[in-house]
C-alpha atoms as a PDB file:
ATOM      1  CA  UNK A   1       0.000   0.000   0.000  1.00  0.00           C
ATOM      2  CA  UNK A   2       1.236   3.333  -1.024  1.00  0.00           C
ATOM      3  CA  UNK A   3       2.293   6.214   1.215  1.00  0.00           C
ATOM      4  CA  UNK A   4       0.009   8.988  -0.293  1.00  0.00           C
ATOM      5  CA  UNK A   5      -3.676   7.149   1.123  1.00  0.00           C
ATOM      6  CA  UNK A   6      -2.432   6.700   4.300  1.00  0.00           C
ATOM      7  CA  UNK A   7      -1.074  10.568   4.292  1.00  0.00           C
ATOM      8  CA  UNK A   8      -5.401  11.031   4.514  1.00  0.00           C
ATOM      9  CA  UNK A   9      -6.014   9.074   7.896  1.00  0.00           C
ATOM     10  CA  UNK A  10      -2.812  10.073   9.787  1.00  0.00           C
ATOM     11  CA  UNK A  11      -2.995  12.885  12.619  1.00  0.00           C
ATOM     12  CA  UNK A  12      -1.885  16.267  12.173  1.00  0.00           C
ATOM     13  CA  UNK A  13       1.091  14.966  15.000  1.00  0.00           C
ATOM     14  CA  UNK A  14       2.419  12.393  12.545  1.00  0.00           C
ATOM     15  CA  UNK A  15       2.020  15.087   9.436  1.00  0.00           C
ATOM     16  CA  UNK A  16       4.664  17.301  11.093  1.00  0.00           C
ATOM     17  CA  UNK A  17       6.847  14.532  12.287  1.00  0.00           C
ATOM     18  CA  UNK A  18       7.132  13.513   8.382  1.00  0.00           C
ATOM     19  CA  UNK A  19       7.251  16.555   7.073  1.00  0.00           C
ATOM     20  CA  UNK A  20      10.205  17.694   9.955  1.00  0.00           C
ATOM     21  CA  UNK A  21      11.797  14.087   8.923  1.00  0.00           C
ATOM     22  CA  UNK A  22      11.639  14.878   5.149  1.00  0.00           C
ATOM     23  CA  UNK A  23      13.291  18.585   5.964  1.00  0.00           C
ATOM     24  CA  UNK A  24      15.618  17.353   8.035  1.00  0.00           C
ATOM     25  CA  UNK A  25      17.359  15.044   5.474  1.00  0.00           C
ATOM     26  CA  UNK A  26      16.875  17.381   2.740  1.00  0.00           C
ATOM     27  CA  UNK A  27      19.369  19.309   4.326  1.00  0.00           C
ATOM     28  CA  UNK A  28      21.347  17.089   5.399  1.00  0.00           C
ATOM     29  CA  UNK A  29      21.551  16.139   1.899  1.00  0.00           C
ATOM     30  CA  UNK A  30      22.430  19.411   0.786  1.00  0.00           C
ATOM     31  CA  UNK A  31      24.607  19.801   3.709  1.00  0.00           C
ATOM     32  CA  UNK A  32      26.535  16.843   2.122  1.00  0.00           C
ATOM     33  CA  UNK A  33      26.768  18.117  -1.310  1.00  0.00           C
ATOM     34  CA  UNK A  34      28.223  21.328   0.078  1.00  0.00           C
ATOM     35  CA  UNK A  35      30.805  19.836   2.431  1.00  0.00           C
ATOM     36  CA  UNK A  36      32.002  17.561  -0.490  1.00  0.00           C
ATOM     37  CA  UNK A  37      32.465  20.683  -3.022  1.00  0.00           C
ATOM     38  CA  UNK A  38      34.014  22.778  -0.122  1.00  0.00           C
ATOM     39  CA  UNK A  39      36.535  19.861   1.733  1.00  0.00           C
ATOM     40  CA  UNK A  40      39.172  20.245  -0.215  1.00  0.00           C
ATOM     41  CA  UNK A  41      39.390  24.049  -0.392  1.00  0.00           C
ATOM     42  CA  UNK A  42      39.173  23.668   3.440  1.00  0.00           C
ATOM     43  CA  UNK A  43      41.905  21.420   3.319  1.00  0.00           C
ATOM     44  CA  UNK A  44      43.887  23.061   1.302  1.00  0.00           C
ATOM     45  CA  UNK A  45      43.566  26.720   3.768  1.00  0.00           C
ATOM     46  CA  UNK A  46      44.387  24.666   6.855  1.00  0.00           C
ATOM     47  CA  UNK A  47      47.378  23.638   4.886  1.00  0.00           C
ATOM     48  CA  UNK A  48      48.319  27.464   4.193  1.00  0.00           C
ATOM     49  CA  UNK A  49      47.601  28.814   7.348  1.00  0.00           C
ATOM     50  CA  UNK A  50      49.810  25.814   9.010  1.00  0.00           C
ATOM     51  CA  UNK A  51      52.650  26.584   6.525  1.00  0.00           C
ATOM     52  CA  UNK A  52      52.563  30.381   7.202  1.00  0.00           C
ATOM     53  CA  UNK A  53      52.251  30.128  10.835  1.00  0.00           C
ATOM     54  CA  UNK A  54      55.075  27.832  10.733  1.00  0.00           C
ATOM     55  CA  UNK A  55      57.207  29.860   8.420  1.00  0.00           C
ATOM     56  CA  UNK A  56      56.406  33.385  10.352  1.00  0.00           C
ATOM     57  CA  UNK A  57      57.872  31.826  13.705  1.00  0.00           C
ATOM     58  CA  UNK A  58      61.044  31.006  11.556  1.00  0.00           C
END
């Protein structure tokens, strides 16, 4: 049986938790997609930042 029917005889209670469920992982997902794009550039200052830190004491 199908989600969507049932969607008619659920209470308002378990409407929100769904709907809070189906938010939550939607940015989570986008949360994901972002951090992937973004790790190595964050990687890659952390790197710089060590190096210059390092060199400046020098």
């Amino acid at each position: 049986m199908a989600l969507l029917p049932r969607w008619h005889y659920m209470t308002d209670q378990s409407k929100a938790l769904v709907k809070r469920t189906a938010v939550s992982l939607l940015v989570l997902l986008i949360a994901a997609i972002l951090l992937r794009g973004l790790l190595p550039w964050v990687l890659l200052a952390v790197i710089v930042w060590f190096v210059w830190s390092w060199l400046s004491r020098r």
